[in-house]
Protein backbone atom coordinates (compact mmCIF):
# COMPACT_ATOMS: atom_id res chain seq x y z
CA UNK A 1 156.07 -48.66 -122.76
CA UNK A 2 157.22 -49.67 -126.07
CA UNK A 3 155.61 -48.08 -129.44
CA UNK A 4 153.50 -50.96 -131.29
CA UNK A 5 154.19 -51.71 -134.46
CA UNK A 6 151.82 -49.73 -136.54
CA UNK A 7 151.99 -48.22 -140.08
CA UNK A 8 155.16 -46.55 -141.16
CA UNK A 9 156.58 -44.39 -143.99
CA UNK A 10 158.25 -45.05 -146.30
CA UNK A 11 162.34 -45.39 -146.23
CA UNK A 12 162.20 -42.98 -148.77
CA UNK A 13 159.65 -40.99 -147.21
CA UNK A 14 161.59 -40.48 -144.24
CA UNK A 15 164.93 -39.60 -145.54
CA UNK A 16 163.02 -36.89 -147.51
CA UNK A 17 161.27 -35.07 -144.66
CA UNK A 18 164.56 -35.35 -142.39
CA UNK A 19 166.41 -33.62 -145.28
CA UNK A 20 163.60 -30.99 -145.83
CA UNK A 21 163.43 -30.77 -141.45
CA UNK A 22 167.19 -29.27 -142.08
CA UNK A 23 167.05 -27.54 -145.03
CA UNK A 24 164.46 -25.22 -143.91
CA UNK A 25 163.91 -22.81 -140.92
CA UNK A 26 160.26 -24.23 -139.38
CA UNK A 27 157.61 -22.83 -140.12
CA UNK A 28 158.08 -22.59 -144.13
CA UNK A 29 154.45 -21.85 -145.37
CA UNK A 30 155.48 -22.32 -149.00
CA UNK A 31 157.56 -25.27 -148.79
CA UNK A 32 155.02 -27.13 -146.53
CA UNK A 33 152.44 -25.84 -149.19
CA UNK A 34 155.16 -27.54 -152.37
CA UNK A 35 155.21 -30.82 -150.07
CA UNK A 36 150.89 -30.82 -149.70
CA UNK A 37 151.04 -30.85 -153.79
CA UNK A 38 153.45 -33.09 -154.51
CA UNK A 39 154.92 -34.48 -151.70
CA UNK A 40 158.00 -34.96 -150.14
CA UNK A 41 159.95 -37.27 -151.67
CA UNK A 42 159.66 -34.95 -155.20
CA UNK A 43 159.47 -31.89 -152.99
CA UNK A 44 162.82 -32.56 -151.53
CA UNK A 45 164.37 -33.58 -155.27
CA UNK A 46 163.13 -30.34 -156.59
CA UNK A 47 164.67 -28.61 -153.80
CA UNK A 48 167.81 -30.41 -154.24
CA UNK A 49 168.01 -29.33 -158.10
CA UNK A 50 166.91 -25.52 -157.10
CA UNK A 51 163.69 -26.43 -159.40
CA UNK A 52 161.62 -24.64 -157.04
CA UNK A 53 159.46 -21.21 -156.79
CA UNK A 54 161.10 -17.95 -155.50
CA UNK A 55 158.94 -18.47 -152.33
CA UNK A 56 160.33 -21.83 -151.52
CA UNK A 57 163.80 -20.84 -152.73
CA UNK A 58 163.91 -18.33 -150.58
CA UNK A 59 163.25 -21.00 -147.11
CA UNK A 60 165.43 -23.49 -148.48
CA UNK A 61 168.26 -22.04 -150.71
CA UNK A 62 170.89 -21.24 -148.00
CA UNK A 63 170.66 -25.17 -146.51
CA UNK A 64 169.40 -26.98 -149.70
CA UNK A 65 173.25 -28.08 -149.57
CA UNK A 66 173.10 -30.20 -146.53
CA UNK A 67 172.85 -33.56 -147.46
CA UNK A 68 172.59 -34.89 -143.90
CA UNK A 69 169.27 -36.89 -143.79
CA UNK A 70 170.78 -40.14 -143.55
CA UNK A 71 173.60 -39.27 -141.13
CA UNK A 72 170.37 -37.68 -138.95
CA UNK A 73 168.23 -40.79 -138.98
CA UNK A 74 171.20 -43.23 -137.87
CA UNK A 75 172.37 -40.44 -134.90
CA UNK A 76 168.47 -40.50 -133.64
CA UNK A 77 168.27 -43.73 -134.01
CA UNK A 78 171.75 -44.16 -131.52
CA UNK A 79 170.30 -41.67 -129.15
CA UNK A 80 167.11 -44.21 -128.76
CA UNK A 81 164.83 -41.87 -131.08
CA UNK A 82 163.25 -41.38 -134.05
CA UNK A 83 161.61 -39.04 -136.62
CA UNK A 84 157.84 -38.84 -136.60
CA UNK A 85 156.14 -38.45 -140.09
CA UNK A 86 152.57 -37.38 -140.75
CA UNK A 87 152.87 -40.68 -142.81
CA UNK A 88 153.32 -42.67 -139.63
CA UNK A 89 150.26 -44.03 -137.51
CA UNK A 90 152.50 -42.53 -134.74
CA UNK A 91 152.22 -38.53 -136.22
CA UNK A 92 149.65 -36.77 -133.61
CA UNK A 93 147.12 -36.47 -136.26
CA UNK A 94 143.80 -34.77 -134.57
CA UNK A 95 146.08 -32.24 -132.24
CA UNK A 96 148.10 -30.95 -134.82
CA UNK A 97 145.39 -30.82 -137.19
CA UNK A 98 144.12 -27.14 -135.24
CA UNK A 99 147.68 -25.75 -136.91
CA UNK A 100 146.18 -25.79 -140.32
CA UNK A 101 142.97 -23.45 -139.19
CA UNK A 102 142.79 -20.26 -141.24
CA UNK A 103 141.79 -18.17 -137.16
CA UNK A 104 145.86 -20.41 -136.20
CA UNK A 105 147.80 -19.54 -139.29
CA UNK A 106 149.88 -16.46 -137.76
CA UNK A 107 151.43 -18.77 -135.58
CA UNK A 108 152.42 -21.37 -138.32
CA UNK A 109 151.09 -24.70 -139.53
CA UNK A 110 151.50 -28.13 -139.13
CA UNK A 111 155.14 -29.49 -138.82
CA UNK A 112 156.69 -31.59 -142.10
CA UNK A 113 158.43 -33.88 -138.83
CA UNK A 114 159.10 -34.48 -135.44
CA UNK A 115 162.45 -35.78 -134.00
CA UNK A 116 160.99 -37.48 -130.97
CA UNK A 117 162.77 -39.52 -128.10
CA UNK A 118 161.44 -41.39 -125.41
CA UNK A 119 159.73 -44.61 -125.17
CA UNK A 120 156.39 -44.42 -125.61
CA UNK A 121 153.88 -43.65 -128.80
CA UNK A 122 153.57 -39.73 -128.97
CA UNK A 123 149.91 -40.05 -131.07
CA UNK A 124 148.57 -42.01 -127.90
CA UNK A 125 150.23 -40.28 -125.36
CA UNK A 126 148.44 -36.66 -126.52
CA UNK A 127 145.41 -38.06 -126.73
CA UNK A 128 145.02 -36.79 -123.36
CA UNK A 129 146.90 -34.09 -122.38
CA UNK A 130 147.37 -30.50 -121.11
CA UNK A 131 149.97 -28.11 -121.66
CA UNK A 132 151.47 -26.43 -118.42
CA UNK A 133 153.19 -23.25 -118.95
CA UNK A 134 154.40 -20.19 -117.10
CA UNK A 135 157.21 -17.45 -116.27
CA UNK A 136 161.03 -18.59 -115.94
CA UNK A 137 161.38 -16.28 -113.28
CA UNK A 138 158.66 -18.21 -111.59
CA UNK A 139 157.74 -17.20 -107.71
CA UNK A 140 158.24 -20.16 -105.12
CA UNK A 141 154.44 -20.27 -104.74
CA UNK A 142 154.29 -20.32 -108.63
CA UNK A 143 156.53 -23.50 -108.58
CA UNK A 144 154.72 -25.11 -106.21
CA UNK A 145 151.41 -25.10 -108.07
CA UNK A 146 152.77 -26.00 -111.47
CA UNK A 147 154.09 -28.90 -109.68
CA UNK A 148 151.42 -29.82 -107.73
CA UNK A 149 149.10 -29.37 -110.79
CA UNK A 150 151.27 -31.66 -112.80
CA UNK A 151 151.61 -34.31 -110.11
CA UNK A 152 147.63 -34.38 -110.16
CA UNK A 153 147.54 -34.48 -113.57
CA UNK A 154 150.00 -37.39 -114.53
CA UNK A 155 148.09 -39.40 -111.37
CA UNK A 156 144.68 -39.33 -112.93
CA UNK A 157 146.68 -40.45 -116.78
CA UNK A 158 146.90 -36.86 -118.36
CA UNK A 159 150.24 -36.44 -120.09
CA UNK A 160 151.66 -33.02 -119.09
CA UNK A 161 153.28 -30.91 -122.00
CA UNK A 162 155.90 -28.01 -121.56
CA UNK A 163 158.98 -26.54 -122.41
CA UNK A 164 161.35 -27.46 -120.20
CA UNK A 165 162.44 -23.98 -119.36
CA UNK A 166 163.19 -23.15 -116.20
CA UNK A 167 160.16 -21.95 -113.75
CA UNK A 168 156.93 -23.10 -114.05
CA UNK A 169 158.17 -25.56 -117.03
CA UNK A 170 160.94 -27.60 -115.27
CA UNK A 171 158.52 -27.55 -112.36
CA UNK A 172 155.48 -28.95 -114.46
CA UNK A 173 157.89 -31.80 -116.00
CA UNK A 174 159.64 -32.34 -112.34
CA UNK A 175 155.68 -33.35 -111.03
CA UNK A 176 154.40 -35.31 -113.82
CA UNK A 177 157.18 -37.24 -113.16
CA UNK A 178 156.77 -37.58 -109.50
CA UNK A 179 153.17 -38.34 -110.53
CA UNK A 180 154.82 -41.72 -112.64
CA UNK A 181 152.89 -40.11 -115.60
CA UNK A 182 153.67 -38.88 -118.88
CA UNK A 183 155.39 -35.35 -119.55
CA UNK A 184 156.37 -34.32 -122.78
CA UNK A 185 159.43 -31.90 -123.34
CA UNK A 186 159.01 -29.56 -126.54
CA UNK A 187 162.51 -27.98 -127.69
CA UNK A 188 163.43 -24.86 -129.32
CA UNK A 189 166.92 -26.94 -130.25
CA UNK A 190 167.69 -30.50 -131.26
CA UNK A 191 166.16 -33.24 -129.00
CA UNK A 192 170.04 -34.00 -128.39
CA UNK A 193 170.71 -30.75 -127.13
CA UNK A 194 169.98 -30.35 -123.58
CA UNK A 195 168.88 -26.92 -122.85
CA UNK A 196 169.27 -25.40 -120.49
CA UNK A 197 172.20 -26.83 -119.32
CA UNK A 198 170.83 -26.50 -115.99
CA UNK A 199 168.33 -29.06 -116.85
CA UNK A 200 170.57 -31.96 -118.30
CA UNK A 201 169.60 -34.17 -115.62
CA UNK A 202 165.66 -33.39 -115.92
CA UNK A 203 165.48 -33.88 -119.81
CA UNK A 204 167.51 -37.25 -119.27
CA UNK A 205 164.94 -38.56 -117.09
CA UNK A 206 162.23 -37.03 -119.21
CA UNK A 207 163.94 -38.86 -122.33
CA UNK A 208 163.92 -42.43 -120.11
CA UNK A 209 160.21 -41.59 -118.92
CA UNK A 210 158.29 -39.26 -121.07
CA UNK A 211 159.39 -37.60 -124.50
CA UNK A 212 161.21 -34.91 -126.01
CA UNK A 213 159.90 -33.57 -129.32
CA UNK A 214 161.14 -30.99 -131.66
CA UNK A 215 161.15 -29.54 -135.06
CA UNK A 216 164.90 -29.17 -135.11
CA UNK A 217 167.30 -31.97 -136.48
CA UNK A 218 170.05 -33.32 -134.66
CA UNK A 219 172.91 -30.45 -133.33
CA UNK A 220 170.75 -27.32 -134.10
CA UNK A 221 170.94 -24.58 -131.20
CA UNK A 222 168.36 -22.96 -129.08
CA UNK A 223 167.71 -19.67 -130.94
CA UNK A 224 165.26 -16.49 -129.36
CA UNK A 225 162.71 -16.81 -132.50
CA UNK A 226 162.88 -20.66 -132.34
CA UNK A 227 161.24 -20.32 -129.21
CA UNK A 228 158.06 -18.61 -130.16
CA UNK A 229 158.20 -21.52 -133.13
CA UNK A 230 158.28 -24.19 -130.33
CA UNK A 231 155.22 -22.71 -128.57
CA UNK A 232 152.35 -23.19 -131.19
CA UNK A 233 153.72 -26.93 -130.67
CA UNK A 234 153.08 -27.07 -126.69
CA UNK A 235 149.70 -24.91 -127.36
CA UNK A 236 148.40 -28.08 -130.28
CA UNK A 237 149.58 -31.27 -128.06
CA UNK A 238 147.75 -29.92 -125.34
CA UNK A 239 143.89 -30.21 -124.93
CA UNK A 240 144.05 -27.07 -123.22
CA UNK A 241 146.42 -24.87 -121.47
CA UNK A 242 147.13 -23.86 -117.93
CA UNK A 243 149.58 -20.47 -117.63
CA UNK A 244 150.66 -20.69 -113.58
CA UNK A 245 152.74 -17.39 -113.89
CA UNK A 246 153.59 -15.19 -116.81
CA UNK A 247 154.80 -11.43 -117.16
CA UNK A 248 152.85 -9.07 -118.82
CA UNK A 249 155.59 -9.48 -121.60
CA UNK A 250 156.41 -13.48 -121.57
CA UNK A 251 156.85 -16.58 -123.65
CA UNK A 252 153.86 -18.36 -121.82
CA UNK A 253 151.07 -15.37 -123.06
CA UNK A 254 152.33 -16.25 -126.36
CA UNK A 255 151.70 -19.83 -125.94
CA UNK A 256 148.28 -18.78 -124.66
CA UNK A 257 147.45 -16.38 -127.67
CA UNK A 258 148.44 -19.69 -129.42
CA UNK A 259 145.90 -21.65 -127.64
CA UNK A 260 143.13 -19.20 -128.47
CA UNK A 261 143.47 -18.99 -132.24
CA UNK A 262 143.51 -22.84 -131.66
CA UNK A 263 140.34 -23.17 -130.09
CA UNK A 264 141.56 -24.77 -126.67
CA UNK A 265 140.51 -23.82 -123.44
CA UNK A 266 142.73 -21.25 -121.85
CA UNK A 267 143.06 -21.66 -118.05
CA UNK A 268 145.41 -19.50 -115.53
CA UNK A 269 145.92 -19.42 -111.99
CA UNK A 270 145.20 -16.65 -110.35
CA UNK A 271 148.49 -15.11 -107.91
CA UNK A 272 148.58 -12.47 -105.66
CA UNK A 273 147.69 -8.75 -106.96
CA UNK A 274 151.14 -7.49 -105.77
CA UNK A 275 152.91 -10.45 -107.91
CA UNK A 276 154.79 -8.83 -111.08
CA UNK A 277 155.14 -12.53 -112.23
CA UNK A 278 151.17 -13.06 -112.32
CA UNK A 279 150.71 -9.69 -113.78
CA UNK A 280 150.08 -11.31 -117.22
CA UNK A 281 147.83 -13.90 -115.73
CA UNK A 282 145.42 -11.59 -114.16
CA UNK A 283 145.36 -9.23 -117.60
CA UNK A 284 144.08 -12.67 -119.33
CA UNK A 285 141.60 -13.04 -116.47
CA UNK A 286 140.44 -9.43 -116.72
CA UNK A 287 139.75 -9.66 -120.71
CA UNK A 288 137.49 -12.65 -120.38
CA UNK A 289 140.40 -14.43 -122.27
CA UNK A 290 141.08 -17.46 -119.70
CA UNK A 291 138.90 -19.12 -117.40
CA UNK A 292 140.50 -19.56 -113.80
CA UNK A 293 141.63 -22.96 -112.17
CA UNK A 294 142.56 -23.60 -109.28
CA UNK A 295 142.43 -27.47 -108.83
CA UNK A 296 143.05 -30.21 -111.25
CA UNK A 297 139.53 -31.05 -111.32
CA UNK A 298 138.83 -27.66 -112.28
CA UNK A 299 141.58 -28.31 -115.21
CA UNK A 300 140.00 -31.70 -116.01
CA UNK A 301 136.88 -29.99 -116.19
CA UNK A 302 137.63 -27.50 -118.01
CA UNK A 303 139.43 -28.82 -120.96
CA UNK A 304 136.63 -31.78 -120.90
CA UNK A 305 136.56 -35.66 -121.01
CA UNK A 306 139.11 -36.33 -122.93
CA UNK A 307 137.50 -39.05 -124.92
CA UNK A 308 136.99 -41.51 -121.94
CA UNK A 309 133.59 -42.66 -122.38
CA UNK A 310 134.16 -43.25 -126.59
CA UNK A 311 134.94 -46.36 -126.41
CA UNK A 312 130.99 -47.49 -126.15
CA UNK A 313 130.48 -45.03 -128.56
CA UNK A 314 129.11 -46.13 -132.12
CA UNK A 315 132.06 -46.26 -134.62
CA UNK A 316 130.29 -43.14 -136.65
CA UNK A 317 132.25 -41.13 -133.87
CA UNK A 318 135.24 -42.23 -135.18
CA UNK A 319 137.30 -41.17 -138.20
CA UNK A 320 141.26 -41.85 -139.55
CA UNK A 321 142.27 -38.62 -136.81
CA UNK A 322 140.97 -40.03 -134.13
CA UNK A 323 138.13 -39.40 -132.06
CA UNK A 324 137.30 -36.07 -131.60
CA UNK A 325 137.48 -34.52 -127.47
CA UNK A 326 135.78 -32.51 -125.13
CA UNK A 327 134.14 -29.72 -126.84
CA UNK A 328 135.04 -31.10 -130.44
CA UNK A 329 132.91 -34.52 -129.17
CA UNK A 330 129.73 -32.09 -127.91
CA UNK A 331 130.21 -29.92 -131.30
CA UNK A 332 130.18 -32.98 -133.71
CA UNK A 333 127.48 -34.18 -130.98
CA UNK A 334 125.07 -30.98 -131.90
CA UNK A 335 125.39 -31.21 -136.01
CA UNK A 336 122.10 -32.39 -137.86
CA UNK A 337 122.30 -36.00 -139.28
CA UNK A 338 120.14 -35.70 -142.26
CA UNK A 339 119.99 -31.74 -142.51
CA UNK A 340 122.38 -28.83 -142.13
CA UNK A 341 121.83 -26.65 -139.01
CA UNK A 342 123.38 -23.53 -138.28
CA UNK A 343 126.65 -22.43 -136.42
CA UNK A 344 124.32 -20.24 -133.84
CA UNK A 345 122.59 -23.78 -133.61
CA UNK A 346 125.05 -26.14 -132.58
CA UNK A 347 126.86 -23.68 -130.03
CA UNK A 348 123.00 -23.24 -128.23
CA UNK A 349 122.87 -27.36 -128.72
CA UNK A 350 126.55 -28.00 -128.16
CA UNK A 351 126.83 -25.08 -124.99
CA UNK A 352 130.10 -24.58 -126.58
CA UNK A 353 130.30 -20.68 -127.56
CA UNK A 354 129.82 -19.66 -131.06
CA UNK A 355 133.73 -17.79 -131.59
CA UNK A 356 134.61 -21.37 -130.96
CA UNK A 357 131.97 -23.55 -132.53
CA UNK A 358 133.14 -21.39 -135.50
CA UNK A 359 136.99 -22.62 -135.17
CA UNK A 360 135.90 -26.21 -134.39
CA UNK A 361 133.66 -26.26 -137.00
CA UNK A 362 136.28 -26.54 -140.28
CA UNK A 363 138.91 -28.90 -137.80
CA UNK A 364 135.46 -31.41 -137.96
CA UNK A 365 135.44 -31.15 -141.38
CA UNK A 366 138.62 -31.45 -142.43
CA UNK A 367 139.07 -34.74 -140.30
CA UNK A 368 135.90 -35.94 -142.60
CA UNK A 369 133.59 -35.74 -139.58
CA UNK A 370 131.20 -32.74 -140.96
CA UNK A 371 130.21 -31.25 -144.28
CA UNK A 372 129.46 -27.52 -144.85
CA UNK A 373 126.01 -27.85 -146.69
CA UNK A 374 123.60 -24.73 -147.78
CA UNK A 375 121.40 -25.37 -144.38
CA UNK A 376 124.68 -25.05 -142.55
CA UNK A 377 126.69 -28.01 -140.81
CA UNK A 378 125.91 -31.63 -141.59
CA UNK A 379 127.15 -34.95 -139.40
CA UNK A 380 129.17 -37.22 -141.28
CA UNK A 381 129.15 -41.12 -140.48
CA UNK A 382 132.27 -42.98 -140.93
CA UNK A 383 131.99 -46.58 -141.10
């Protein structure tokens, strides 16, 4: 599948978020804050000429050096890839959109780029898709089922997200692909790193197939904190996410405290009770945290439509993000046209429940598809 030609940035554009992608350690609050106000092409000038506050000086002062942007673009561009800029028609506008909510801010915000290979359009391609994550000391049972899961999954046209780890991860991709579907590989390195070495053959295919996304420019190496970075990425491209195995210490319940603060559904499969590696999974079931699956319809279910049935849908559903999903589509669904109603309201109209009506509620309106009136929340048409 090739990407159609749709809106691009800017050459200039481009060479100034690659530079900035180096230059700074994702996620830098203040610099993505300097970009929001002026944006990048004069962020990355004033960076260049240390014109900047201590807070941004302070993400960007020990790279600011690295004039490397152009060499970046034309190495990507060998390796069959590209960088993705929010300025592009390709950026993954609605999903990564959740980053910026005040409830998702401990985990960082929304990326300044995306060095992305792999043949197909990454804003289409996560317009339906689920995240599959687990341990990396995974169980053979625990394999199985993230496999199985993902098979089922890429069959029925959900793109399956993960981290290519090994466990549950390289399982997840291994299925989706066996499922001829989509399966999208987020790094903790540079998308022309392939890590773990173990997996070289896997992220090839994946690369060919699917896509490999990261924050990281060309030639940066996996890191221990760059992998908690990575995981509010597989948590925001995913409609929900499914934990098959995770520790009571473990990568994946980060990823799923991730997908709370986000607003997603949280799904886990349940192991047995004498399985250290589903020890985490069960603690998540016992808090009321996570819902349990144990079928991909129950996943489909759970994480909702997907936006299937908007395509008869009146173009007030629509907006420049996208169409909102599953419980964002019954939220918007529940808001008054003509007067406010109340958050209580909507999640007794909506049957979405109020903690998450409540994080939903400011992604709708920041997308331009509600307004926060005295009476409470207020649909907004969009012609």
């Amino acid at each position: 599948m090739t990407a159609p030609r749709t809106r691009r940035a800017t050459d200039a554009v481009r060479l100034a978020r690659a530079y900035l992608s180096r230059v700074a350690e994702p996620y830098p609050a203040a610099l993505a804050a300097l970009v929001g106000e002026v944006g990048p092409v004069e962020a990355a000038e004033m960076v260049r000429a240390g014109e900047v506050s201590p807070s941004v000086a302070s993400q960007t002062s020990a790279r600011r050096a690295e004039e490397r942007a152009r060499a970046d673009l034309e190495f990507i561009t060998g390796r069959g890839g590209r960088l993705v800029v929010p300025e592009d028609d390709e950026w993954p506008r609605w999903p990564l959109l959740g980053l910026e909510n005040v409830a998702a801010r401990r985990c960082g915000g929304e990326p300044l780029a995306l060095w992305v290979r792999g043949p197909h359009f990454l804003a289409d391609v996560v317009d339906k898709a689920v995240a599959v994550v687990g341990s990396r000391a995974a169980s053979g049972y625990g394999e199985h089922v993230a496999g199985e899961f993902a098979f089922g999954l890429a069959s029925a046209g959900v793109t399956v997200v993960s981290g290519a780890a090994y466990g549950i991860d390289g399982a997840a991709h291994r299925g989706a692909l066996g499922g001829r579907g989509v399966t999208i590989a987020v790094l903790a390195c540079g998308v022309d790193n392939a890590y773990p070495a173990g997996h070289q053959g896997l992220l090839a295919r994946v690369a060919r197939e699917g896509l490999i996304v990261s924050e990281y420019p060309p030639g940066v190496t996996p890191a221990r904190h760059r992998f908690l970075t990575r995981n509010r990425l597989i948590a925001a491209l995913g409609g929900g996410t499914v934990v098959v195995e995770a520790g009571r210490r473990s990568g994946a319940k980060n990823t799923a405290a991730i997908t709370l603060a986000l607003g997603r559904p949280l799904m886990v499969v349940p192991g047995p009770v004498t399985s250290v590696s589903s020890v985490g999974c069960h603690e998540l079931l016992r808090d009321g945290q996570a819902v349990s699956v144990s079928s991909v319809a129950e996943i489909v279910e759970s994480v909702g439509r997907f936006g299937d049935d908007l395509a008869t849908q009146p173009a007030e559903k629509e907006s420049d993000l996208g169409a909102p999903q599953g419980e964002a589509m019954r939220v918007y669904e529940a808001l008054g046209k003509r007067n406010g109603v109340s958050d209580e309201a909507v999640s007794v109209e909506s049957g979405v429940p109020l903690d998450r009506v409540r994080a939903l509620l400011p992604e709708l309106e920041l997308a331009g598809l509600a307004l926060q009136v005295d009476q409470g929340w207020q649909k907004l048409e969009v012609g």
